[in-house]
N, C-alpha and C. Protein backbone atom coordinates (compact mmCIF):
# COMPACT_ATOMS: atom_id res chain seq x y z
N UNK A 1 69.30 106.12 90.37
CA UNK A 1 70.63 105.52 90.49
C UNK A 1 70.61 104.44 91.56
N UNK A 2 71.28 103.27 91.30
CA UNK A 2 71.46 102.21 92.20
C UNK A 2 72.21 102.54 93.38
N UNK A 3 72.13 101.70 94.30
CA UNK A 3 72.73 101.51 95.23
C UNK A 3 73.97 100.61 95.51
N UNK A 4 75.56 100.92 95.66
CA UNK A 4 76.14 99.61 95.39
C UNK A 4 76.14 98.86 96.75
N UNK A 5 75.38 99.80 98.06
CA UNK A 5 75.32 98.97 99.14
C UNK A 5 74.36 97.68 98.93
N UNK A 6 72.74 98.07 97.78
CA UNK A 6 72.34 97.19 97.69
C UNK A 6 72.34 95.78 97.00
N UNK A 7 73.62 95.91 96.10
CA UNK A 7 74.33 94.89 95.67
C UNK A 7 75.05 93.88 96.11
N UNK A 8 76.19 94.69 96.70
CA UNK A 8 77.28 93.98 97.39
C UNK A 8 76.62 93.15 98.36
N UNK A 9 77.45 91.78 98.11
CA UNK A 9 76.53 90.52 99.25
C UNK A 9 75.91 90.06 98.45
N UNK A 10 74.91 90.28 97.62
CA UNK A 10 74.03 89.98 96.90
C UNK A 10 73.97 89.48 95.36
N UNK A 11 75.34 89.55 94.76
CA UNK A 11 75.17 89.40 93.41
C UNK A 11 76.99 90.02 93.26
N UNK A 12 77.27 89.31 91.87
CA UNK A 12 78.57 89.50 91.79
C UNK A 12 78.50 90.45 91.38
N UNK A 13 79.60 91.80 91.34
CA UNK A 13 79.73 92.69 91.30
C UNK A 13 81.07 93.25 89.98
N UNK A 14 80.67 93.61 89.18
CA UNK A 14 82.32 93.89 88.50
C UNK A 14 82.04 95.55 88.12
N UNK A 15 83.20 96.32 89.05
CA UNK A 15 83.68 97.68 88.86
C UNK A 15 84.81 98.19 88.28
N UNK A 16 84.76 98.91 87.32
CA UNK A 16 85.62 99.43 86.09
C UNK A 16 85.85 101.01 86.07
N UNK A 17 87.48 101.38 86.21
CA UNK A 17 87.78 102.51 86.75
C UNK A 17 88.06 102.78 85.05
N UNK A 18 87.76 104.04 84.32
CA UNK A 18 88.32 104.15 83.27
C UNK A 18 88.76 105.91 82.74
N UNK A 19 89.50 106.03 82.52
CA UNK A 19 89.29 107.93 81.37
C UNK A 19 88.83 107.87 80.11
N UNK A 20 88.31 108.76 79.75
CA UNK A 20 88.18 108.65 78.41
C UNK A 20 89.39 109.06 77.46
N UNK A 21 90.65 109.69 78.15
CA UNK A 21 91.40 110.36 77.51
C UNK A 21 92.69 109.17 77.80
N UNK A 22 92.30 108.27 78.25
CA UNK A 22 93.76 107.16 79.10
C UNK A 22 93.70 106.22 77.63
N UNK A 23 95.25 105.77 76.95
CA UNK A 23 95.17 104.97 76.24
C UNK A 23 94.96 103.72 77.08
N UNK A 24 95.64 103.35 77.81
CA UNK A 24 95.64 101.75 78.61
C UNK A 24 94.27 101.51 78.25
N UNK A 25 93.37 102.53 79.23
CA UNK A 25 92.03 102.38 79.22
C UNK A 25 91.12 101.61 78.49
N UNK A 26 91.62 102.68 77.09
CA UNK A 26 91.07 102.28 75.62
C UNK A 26 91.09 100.93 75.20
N UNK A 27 92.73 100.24 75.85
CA UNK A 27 93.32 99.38 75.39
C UNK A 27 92.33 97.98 76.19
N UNK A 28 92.05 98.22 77.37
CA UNK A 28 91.82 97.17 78.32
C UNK A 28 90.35 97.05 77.93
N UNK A 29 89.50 98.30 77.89
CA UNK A 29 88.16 97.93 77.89
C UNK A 29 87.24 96.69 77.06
N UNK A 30 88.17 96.18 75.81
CA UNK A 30 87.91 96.11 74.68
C UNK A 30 87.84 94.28 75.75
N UNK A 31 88.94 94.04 76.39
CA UNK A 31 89.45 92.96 77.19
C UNK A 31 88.10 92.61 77.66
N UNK A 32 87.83 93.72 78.92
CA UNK A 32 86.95 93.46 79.95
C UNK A 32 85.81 92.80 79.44
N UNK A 33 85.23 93.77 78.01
CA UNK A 33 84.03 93.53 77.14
C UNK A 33 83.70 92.11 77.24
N UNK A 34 84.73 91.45 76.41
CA UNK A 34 85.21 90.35 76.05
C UNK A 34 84.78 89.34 77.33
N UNK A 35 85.69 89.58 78.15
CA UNK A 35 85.54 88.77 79.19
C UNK A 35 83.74 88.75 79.60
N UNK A 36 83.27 90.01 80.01
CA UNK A 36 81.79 89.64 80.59
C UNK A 36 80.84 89.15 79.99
N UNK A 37 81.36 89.37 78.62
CA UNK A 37 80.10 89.08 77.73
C UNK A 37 80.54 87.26 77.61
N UNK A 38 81.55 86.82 77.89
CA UNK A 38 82.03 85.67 77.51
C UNK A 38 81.49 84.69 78.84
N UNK A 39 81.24 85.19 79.71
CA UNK A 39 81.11 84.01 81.04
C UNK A 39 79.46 84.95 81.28
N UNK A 40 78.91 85.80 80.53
CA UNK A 40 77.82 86.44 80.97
C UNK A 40 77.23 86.61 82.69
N UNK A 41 78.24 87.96 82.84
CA UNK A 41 78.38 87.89 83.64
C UNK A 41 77.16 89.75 83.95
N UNK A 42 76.31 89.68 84.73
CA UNK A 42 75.29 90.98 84.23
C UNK A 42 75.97 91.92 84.71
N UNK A 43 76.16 92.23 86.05
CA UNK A 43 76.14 93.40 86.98
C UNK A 43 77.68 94.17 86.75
N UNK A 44 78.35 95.01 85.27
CA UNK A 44 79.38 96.05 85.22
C UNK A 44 78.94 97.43 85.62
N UNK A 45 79.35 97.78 86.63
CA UNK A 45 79.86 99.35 86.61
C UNK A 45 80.56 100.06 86.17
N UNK A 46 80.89 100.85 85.50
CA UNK A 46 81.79 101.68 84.45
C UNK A 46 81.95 102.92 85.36
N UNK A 47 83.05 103.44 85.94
CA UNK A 47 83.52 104.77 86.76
C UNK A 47 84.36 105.85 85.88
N UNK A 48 83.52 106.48 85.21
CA UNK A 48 84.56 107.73 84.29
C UNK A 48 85.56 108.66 85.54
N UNK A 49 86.79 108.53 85.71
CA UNK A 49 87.58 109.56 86.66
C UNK A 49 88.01 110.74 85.81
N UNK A 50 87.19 110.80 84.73
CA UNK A 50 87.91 112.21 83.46
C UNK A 50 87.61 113.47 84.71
N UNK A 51 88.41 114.57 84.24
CA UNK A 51 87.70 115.95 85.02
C UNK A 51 87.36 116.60 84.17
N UNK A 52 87.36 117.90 84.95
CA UNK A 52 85.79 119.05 84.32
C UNK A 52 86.01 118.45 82.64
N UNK A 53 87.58 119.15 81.92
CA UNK A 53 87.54 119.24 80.55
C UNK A 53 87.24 118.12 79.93
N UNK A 54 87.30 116.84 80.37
CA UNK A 54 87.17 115.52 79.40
C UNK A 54 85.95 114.66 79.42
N UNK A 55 85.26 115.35 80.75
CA UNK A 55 84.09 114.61 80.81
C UNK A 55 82.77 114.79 79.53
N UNK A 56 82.90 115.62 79.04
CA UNK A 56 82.17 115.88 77.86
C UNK A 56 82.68 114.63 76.65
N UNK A 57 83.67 113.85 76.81
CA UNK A 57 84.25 112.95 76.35
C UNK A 57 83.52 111.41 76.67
N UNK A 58 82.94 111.54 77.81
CA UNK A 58 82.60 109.99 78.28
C UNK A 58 81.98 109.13 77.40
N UNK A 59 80.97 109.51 77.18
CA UNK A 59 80.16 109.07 76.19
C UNK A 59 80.20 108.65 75.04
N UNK A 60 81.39 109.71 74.46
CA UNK A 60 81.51 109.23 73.59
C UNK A 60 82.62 107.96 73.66
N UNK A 61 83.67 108.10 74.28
CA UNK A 61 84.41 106.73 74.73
C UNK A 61 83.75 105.73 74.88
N UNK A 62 82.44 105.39 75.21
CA UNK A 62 81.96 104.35 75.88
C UNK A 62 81.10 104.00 74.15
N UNK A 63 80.75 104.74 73.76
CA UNK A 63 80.36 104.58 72.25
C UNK A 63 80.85 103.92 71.26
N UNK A 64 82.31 104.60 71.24
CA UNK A 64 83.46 103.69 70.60
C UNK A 64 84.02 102.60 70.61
N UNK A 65 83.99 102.41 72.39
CA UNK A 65 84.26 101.10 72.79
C UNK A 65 82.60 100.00 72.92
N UNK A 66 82.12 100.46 71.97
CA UNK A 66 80.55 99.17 72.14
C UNK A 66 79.89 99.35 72.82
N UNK A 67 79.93 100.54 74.18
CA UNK A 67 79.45 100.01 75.79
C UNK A 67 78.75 101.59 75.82
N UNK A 68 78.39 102.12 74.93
CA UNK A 68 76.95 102.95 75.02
C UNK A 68 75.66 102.80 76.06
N UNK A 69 75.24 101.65 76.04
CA UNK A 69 73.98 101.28 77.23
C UNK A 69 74.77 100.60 78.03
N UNK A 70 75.81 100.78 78.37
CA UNK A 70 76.23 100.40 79.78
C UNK A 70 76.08 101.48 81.14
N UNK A 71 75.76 100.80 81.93
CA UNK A 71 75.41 102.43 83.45
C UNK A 71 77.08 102.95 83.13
N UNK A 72 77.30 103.82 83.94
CA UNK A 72 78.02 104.62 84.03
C UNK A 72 78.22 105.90 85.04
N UNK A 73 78.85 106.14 86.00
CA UNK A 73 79.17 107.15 86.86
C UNK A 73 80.12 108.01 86.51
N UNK A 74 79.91 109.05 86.76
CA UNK A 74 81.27 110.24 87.13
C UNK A 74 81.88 109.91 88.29
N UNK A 75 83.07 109.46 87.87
CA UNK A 75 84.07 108.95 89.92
C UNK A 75 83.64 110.49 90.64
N UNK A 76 83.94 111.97 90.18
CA UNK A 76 83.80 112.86 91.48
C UNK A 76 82.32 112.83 91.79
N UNK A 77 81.38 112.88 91.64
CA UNK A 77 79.88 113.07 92.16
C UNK A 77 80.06 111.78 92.54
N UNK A 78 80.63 110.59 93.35
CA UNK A 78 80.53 109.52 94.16
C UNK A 78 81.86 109.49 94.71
N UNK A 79 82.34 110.52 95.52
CA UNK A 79 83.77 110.34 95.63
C UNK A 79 84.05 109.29 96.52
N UNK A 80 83.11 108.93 97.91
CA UNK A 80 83.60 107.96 98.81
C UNK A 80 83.40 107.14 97.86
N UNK A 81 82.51 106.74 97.29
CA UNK A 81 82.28 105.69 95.86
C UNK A 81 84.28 104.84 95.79
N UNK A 82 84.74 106.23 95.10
CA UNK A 82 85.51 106.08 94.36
C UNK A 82 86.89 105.60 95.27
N UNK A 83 86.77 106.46 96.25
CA UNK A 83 88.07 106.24 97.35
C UNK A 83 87.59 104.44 98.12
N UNK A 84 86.11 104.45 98.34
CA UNK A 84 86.37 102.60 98.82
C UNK A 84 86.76 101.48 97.70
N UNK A 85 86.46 102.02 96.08
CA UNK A 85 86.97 100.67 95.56
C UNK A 85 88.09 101.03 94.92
N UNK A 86 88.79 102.67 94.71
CA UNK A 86 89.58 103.03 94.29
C UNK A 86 90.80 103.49 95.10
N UNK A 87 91.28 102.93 95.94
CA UNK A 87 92.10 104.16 97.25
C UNK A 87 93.27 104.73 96.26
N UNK A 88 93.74 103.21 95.44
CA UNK A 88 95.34 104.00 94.69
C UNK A 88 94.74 104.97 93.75
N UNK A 89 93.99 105.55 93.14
CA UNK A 89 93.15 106.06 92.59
C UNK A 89 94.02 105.80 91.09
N UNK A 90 93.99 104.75 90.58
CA UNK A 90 94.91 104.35 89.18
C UNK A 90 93.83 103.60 88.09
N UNK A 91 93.84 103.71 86.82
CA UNK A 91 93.29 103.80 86.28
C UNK A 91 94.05 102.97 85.05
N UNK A 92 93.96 102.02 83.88
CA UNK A 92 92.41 101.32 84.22
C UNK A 92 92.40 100.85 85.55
N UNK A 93 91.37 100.17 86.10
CA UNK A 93 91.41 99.23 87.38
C UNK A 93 89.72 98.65 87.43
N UNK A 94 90.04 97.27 87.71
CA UNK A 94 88.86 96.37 87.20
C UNK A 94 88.83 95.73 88.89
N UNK A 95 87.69 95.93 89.52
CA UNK A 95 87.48 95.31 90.77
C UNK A 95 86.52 94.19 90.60
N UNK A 96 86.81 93.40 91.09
CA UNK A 96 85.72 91.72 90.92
C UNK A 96 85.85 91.36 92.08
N UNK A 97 83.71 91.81 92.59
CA UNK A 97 83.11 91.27 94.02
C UNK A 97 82.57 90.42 93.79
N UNK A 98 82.66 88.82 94.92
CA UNK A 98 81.82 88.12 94.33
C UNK A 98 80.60 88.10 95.21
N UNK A 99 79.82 87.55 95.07
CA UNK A 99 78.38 87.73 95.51
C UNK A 99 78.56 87.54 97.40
N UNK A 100 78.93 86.91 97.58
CA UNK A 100 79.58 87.26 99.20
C UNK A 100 79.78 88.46 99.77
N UNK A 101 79.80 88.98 98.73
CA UNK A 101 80.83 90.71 99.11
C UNK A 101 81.77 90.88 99.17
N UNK A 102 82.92 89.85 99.29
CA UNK A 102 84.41 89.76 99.39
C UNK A 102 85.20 89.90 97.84
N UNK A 103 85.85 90.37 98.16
CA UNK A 103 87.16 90.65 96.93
C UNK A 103 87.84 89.82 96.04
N UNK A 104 87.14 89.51 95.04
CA UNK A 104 87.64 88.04 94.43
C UNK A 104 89.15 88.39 93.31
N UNK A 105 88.85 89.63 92.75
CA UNK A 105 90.09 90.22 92.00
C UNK A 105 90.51 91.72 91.88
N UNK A 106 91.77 91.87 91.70
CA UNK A 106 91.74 93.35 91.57
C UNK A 106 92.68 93.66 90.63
N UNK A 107 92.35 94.05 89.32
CA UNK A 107 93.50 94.10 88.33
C UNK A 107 93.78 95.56 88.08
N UNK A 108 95.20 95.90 88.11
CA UNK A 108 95.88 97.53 87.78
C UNK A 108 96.36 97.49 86.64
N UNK A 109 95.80 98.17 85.52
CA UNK A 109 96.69 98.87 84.21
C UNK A 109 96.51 97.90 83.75
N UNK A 110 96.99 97.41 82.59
CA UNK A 110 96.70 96.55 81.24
C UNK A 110 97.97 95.27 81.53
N UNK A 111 98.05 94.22 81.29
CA UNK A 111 98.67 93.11 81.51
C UNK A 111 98.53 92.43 80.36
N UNK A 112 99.45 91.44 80.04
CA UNK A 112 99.20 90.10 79.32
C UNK A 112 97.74 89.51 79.35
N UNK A 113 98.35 88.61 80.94
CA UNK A 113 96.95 87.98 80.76
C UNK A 113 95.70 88.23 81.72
N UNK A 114 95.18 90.10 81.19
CA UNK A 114 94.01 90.04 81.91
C UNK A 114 93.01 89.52 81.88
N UNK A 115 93.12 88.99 80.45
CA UNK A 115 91.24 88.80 79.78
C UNK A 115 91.11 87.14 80.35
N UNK A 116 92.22 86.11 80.42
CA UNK A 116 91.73 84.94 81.16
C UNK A 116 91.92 84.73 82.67
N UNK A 117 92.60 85.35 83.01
CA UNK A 117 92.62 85.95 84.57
C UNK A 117 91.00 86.55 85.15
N UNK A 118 90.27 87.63 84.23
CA UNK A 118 89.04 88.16 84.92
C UNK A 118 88.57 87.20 84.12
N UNK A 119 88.32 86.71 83.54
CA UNK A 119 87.20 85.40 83.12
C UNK A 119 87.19 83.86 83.95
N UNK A 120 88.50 83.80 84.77
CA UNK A 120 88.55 82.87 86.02
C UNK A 120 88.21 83.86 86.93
N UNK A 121 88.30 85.10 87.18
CA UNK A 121 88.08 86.43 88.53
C UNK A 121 85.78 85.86 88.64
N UNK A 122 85.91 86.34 87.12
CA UNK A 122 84.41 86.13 86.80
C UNK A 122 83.27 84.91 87.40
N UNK A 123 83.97 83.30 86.67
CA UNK A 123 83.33 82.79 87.39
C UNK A 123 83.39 82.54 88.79
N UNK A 124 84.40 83.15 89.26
CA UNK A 124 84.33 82.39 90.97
C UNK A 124 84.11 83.42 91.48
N UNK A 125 83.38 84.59 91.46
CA UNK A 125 82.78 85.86 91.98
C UNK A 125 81.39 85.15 91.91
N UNK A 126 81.18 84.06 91.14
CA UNK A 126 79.73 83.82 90.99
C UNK A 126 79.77 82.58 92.45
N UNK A 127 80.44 81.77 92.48
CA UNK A 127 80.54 81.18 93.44
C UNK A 127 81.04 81.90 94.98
N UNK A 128 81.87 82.66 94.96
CA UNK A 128 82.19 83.26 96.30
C UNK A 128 81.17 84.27 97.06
């Protein structure tokens, strides 16, 4: 398993809070997809926050939504993980670091216009 200390600073960063059981979730991921694959952008983290009963679910969510070989964490087995990029602990939630290490976006729950919002979040994480 990676390190996200050895990232951050180093390379843009995009972290993705999701359930497998959350419609928004369902709804947004399809967005995010879209967006990274559109400005090719490499480095997504995917954070499942399901508990005990739904986590047997992850996988397959991530299946459905295209993103099978994408990494993937359990938010509780990384909880400080989860509490530094997650404090409101709300879900979806899409964090965009840019290679600086600094905080280029932070989007909560599903919106209009997320998908050209993180695709401007995207490229200037590459510059910041």
């Amino acid at each position: 398993m990676w390190q996200s200390s050895e990232m951050v600073g180093t390379t843009p960063l995009v972290v993705v809070f999701f359930a497998s059981w959350c419609e928004l979730s369902a709804r947004k991921v399809p967005i995010i997809a879209r967006a990274v694959q559109k400005t090719g952008h490499q480095i997504t983290l995917w954070v499942a926050v399901d508990d005990e009963a739904t986590k047997p679910d992850i996988a397959g969510f991530l299946r459905e939504q295209r993103l099978g070989n994408q990494p993937f964490i359990v938010g509780d087995h990384y909880p400080e993980f989860v509490a530094a990029y997650n404090p409101i602990r709300s879900i979806p939630l899409v964090v965009v670091i840019g290679k600086s290490g600094h905080l280029v976006d932070y989007q909560v729950g599903l919106n209009d216009d997320d998908g050209p919002r993180l695709e401007e979040a995207l490229q200037a994480a590459r510059l910041r």
